[in-house]
Protein backbone atom coordinates (compact mmCIF):
# COMPACT_ATOMS: atom_id res chain seq x y z
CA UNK A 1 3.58 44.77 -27.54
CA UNK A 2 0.48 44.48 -25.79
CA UNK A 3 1.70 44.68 -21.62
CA UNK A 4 -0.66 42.31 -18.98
CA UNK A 5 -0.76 43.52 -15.54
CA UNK A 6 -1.08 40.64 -12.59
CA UNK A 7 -2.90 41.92 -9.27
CA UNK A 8 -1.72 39.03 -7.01
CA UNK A 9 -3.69 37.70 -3.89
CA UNK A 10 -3.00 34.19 -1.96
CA UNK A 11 -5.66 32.32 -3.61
CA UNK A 12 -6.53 34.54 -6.60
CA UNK A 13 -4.79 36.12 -9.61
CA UNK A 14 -6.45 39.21 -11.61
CA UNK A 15 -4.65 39.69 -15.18
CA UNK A 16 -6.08 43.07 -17.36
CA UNK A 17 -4.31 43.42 -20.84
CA UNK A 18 -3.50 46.97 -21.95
CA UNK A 19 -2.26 48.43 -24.68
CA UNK A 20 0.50 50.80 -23.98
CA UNK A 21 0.45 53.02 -27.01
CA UNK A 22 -3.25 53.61 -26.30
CA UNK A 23 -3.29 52.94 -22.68
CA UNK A 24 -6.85 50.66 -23.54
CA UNK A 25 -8.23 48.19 -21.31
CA UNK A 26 -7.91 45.28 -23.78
CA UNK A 27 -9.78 42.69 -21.15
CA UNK A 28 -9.18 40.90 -17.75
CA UNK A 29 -9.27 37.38 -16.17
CA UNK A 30 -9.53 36.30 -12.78
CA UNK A 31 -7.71 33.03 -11.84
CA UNK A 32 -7.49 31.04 -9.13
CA UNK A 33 -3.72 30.72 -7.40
CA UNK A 34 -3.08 26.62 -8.64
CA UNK A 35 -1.49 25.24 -11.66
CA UNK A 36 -4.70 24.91 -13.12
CA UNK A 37 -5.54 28.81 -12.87
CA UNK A 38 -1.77 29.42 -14.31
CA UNK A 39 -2.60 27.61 -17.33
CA UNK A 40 -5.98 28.84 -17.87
CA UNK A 41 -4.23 32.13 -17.59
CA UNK A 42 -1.80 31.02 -20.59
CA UNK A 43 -4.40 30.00 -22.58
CA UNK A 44 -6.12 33.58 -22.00
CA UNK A 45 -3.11 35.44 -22.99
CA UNK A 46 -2.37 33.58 -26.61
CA UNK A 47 -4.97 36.02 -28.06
CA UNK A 48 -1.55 38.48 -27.31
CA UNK A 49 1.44 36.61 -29.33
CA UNK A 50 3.46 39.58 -28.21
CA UNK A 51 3.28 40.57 -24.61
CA UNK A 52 4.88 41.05 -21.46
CA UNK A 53 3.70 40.91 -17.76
CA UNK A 54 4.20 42.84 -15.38
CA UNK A 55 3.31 41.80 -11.84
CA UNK A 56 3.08 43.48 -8.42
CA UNK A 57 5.28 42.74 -6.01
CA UNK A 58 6.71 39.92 -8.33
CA UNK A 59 9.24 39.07 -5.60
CA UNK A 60 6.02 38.40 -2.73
CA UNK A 61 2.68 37.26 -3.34
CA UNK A 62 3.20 37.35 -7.33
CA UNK A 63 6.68 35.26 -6.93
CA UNK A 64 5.25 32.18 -7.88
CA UNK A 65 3.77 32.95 -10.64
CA UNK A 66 6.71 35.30 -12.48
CA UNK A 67 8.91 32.18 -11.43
CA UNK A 68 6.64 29.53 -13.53
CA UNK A 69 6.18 32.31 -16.41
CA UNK A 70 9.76 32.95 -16.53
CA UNK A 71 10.49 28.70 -17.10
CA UNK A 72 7.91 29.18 -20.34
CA UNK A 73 10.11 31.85 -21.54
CA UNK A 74 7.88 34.75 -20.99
CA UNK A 75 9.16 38.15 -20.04
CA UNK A 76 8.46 39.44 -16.94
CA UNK A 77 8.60 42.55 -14.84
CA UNK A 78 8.47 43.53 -11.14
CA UNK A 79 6.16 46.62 -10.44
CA UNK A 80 6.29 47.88 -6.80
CA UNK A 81 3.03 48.52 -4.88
CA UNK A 82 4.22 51.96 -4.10
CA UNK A 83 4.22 52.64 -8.01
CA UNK A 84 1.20 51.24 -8.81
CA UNK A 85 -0.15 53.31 -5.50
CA UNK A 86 0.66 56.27 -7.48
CA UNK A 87 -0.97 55.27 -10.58
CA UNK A 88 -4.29 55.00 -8.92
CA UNK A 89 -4.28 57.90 -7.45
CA UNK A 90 -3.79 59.97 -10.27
CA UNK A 91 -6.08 57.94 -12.50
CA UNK A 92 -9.86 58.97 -12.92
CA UNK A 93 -12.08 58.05 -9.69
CA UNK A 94 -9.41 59.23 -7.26
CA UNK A 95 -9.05 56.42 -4.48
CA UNK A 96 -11.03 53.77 -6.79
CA UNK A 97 -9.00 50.61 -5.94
CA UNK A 98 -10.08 47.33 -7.15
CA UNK A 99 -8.15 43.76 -8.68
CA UNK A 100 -8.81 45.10 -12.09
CA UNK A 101 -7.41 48.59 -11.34
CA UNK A 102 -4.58 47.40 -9.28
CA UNK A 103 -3.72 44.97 -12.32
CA UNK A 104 -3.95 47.96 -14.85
CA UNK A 105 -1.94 49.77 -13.13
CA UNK A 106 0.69 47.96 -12.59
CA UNK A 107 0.80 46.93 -16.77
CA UNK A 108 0.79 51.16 -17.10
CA UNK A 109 3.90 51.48 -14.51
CA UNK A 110 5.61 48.89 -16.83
CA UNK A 111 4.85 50.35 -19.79
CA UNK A 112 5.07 54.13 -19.16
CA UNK A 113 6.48 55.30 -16.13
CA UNK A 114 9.81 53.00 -15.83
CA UNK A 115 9.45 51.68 -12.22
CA UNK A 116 9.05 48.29 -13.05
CA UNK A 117 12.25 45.92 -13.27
CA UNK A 118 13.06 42.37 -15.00
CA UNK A 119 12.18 39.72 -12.54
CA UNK A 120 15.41 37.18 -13.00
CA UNK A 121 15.16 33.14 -12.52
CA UNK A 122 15.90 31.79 -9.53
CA UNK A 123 19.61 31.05 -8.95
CA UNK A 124 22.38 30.41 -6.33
CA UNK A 125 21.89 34.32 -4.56
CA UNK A 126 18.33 32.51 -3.69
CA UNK A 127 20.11 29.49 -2.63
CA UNK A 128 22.24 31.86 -0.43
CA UNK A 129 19.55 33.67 0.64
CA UNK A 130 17.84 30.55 1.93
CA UNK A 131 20.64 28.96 4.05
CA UNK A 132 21.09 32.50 5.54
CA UNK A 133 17.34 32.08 6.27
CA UNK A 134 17.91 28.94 8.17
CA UNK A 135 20.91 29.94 9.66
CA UNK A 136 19.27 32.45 11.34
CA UNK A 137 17.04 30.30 12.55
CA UNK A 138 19.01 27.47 13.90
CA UNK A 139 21.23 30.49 15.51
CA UNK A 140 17.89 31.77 17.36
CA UNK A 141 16.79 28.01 18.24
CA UNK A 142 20.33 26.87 19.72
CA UNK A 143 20.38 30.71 21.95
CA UNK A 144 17.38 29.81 23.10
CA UNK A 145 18.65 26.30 24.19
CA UNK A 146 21.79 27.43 25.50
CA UNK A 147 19.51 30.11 28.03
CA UNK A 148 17.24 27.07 29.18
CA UNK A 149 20.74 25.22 30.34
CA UNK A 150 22.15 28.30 31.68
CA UNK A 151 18.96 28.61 33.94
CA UNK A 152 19.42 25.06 35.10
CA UNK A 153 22.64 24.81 35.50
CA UNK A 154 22.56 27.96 38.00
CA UNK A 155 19.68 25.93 39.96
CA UNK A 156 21.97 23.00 40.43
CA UNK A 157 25.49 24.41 40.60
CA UNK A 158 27.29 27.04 42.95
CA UNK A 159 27.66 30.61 40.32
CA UNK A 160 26.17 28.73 38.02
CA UNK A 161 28.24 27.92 34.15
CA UNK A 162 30.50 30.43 32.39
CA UNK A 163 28.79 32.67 29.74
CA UNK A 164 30.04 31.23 27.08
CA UNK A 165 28.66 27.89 27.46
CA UNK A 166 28.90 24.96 25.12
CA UNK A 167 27.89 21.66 24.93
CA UNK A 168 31.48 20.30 25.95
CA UNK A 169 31.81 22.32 28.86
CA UNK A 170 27.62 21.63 29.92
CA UNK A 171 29.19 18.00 30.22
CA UNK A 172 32.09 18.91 31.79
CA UNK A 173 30.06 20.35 34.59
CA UNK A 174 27.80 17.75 35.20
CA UNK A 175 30.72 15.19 35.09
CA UNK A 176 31.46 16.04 38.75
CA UNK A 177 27.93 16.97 39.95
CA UNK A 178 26.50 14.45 42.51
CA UNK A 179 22.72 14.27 42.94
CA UNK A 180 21.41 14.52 46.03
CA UNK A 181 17.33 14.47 45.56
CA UNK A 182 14.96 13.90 43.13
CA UNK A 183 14.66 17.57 41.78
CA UNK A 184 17.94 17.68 41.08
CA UNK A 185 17.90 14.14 39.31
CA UNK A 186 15.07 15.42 37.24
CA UNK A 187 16.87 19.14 36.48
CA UNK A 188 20.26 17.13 35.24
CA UNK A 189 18.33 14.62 33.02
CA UNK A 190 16.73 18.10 31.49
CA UNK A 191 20.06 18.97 31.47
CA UNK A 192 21.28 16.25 28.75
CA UNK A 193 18.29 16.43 26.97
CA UNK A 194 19.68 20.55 26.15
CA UNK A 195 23.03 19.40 25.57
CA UNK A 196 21.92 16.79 22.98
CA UNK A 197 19.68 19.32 21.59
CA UNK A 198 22.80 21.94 21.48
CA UNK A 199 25.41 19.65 19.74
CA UNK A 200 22.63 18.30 17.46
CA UNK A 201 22.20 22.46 16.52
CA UNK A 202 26.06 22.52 16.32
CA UNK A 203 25.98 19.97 13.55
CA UNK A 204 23.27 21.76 11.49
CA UNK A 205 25.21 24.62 11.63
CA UNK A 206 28.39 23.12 10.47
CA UNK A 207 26.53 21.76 7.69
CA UNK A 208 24.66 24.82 6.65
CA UNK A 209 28.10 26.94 6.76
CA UNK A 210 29.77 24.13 4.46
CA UNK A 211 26.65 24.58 1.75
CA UNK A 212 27.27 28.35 1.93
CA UNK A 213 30.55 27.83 1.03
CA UNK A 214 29.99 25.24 -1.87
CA UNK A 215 26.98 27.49 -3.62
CA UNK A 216 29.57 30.76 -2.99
CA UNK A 217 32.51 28.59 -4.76
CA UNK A 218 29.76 27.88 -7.68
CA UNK A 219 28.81 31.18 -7.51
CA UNK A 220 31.93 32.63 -8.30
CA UNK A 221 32.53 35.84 -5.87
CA UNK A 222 35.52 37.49 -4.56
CA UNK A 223 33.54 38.86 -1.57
CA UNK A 224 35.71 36.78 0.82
CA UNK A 225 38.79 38.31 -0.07
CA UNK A 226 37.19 40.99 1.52
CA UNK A 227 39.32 41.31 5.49
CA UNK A 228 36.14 40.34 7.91
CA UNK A 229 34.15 38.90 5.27
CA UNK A 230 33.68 34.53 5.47
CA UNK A 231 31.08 32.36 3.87
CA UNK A 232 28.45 33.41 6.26
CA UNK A 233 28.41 36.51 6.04
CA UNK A 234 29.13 36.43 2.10
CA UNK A 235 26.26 35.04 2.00
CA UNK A 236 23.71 37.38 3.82
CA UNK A 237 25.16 40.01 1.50
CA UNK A 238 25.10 37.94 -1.69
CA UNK A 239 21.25 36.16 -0.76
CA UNK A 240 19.75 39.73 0.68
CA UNK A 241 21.23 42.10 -2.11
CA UNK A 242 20.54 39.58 -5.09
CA UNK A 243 21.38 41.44 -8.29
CA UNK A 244 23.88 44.16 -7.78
CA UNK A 245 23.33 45.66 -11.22
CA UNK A 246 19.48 46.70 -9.88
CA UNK A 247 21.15 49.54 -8.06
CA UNK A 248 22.32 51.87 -10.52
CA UNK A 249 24.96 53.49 -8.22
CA UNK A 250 27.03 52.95 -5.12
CA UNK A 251 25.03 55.36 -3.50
CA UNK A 252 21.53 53.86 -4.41
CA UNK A 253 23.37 50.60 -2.47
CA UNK A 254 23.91 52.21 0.86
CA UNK A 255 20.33 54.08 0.94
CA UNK A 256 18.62 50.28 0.45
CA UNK A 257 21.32 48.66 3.11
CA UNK A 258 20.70 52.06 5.41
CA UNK A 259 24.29 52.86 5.67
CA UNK A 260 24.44 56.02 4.19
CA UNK A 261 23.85 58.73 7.01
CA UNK A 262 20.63 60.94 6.64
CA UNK A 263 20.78 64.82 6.46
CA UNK A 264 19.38 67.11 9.44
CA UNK A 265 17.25 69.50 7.49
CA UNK A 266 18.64 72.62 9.45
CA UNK A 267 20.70 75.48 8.29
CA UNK A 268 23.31 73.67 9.34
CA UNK A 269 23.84 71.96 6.44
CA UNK A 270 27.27 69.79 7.53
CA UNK A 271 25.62 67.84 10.22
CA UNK A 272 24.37 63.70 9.52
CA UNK A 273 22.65 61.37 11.80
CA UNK A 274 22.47 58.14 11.65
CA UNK A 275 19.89 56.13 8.83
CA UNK A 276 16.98 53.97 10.52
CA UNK A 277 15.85 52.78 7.08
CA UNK A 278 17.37 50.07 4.86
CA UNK A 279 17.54 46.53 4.96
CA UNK A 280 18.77 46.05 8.44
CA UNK A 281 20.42 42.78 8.13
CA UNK A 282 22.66 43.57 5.41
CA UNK A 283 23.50 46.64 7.54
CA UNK A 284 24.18 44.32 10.26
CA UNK A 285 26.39 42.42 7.85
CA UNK A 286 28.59 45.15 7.01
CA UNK A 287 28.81 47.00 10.28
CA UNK A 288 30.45 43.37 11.37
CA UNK A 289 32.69 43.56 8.53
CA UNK A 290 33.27 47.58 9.90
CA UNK A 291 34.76 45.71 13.46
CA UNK A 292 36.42 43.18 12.30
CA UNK A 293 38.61 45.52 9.95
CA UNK A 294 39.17 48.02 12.97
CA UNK A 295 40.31 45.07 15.00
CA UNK A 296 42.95 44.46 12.65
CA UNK A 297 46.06 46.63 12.47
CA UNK A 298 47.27 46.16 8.75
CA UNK A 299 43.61 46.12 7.20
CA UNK A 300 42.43 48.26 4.87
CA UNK A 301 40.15 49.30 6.81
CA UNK A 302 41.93 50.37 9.31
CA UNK A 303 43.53 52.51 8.03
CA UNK A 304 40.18 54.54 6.50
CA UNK A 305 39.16 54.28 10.60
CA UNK A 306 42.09 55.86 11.27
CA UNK A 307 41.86 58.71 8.72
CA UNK A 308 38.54 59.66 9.66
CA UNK A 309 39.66 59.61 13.77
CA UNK A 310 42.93 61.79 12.85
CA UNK A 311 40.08 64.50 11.12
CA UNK A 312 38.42 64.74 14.10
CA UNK A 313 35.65 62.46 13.84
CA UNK A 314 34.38 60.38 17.27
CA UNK A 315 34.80 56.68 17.55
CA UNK A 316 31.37 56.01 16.35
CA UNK A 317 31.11 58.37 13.58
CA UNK A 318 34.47 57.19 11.83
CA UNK A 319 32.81 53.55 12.22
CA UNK A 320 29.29 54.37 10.38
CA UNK A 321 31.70 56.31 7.80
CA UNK A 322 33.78 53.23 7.29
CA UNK A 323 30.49 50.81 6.94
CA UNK A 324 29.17 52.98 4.29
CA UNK A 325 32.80 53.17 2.48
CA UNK A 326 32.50 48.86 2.22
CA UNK A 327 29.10 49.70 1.45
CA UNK A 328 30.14 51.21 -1.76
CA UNK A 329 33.27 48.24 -1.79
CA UNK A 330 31.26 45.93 -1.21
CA UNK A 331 28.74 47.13 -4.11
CA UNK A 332 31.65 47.19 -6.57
CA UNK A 333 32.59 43.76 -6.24
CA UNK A 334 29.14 42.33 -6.25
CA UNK A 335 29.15 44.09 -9.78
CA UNK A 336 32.36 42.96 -11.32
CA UNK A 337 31.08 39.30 -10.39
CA UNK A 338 28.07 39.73 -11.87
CA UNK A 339 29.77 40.93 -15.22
CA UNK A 340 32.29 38.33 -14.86
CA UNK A 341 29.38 35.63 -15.16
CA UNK A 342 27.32 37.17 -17.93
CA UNK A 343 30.92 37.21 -19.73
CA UNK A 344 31.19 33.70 -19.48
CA UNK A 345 27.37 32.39 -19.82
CA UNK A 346 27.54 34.71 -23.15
CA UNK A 347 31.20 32.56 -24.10
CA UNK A 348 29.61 29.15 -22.89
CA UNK A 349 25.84 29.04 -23.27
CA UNK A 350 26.12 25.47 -21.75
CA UNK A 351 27.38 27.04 -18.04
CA UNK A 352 24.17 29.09 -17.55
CA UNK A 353 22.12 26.07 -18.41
């Protein structure tokens, strides 16, 4: 099977064919990023009835492409830049980096060294990952709002509005508020305009939690079964892990989410600190998940808090331990679901249609 490597750019593809038994630079292509381009690209490949891509950095500048190959039934692989990085280097020509090289290499990672993983078709964990996207957003957008009416409302009002302001209490305020100038006309207009702006946010949100919770019910996961875990944040950890079974191990989990604690390389070889590295929003996820659980008496979770404070652990150190034990919980779950589904797509080929 003859294995084409993609070099991807924003408005240019570079494709080099190699065969992996001989590692031979079979021939390249350079196409332009547009439908056109794809198909030329197609066309180019036939002379290869069996082949395989491989693409670098399939899930950024190449995820077009490995998304439109995938829908014409083609297999296709992932290759990280930091593999293909390593390739190069060790290739004739030292630092020699061009589209052609960069495509080779990534068709050798996929064909020799094992770095390279299938790319999968788009499905509800993208959906997920997209409302998260835009809840995170709207979040961000109505915080921002809420700090413009907090500044006003201190201009027109003695102390100003409580901290945790919403759009009903906003109104409230202003409900009693007499104007006494134009200035202060003009800063309570400004005033409603924010609260409209607020409550519109309010409704977005509403909405874009009840689609979470729709694609989750489609999506079949027991993730909110979880004490501390709802739709929203089921759905960071669904849409920003993706497939579960990429991680071989628990372990390999909590080093991409950052929650597993990083040696000190001293002699003293019992002592942690705390990980940097990792997707930081899925650690965010899961250190909420960590408070909620403490805040409950009869959780689970709790009770591991509680363990780790009664071996002499600090307050902070039992919580990191606890948010890399639902690491590995969380992890195991994501799993079974995704078994669960394969299960039934391979009982009902109709479902995953």
């Amino acid at each position: 099977m003859i294995v084409i490597g993609i070099d991807p750019h924003k408005s240019s593809h570079t494709a080099t064919a190699v065969d992996p038994a001989t590692n031979t630079d079979l021939g390249s292509i350079r196409i332009d990023a547009t439908l056109t381009g794809y198909k030329t690209l197609i066309a180019w490949a036939k002379a290869w009835p069996t082949r395989k891509w491989a693409i670098e950095n399939a899930e950024g500048l190449g995820h077009h492409l490995a998304q439109w190959l995938l829908v014409l039934g083609e297999v296709v692989l992932d290759v990280p830049t930091t593999a293909t990085a390593r390739v190069r280097e060790l290739s004739r020509g030292g630092r020699r980096k061009n589209d052609r090289i960069d495509a080779a290499a990534a068709a050798c990672v996929a064909a020799l060294q094992g770095d390279a993983r299938p790319v999968d078709p788009e499905g509800p964990a993208d959906v997920l990952a997209l409302l998260d996207e835009r809840r995170t957003n709207l979040s961000n957008s109505r915080t921002r709002l809420v700090n413009q009416l907090h500044a006003l409302l201190r201009q027109l009002l003695v102390g100003g509005a409580p901290t945790s302001l919403t759009a009903a209490a906003a109104t409230a305020l202003l409900r009693g508020f007499r104007v006494r100038s134009e200035v202060e006309r003009a800063r309570v207009g400004l005033c409603r305009d924010l609260i409209a702006d607020i409550r519109r946010l309010d409704s977005q949100l509403a909405a874009n939690e009840k689609q979470m919770a729709q694609t989750l019910d489609e999506h079949g996961t027991r993730l909110r079964e979880v004490d501390g875990i709802g739709a929203v944040t089921a759905a960071r950890l669904i849409g920003r892990t993706g497939r579960a079974s990429r991680f071989p191990t628990a372990a390999a989990y909590a080093n991409y989410n950052g929650s597993a604690p990083v040696q000190i390389a001293s002699a003293d070889t019992d002592r942690h600190r705390l990980s940097r590295y990792g997707d930081r929003q899925l650690n965010s996820a899961l250190y909420t998940v960590a408070v909620v659980q403490i805040r409950m008496p009869a959780s689970a979770g709790r009770g591991y808090y509680d363990k780790k404070i009664a071996e002499g652990k600090k307050p902070a150190a039992a919580r990191r331990a606890l948010k890399r034990h639902l690491s590995d919980h969380v992890w195991r779950i994501m799993l079974a679901d995704e078994k669960r589904r394969c299960r039934l797509n391979e009982a009902d080929p109709t479902r995953a249609a």
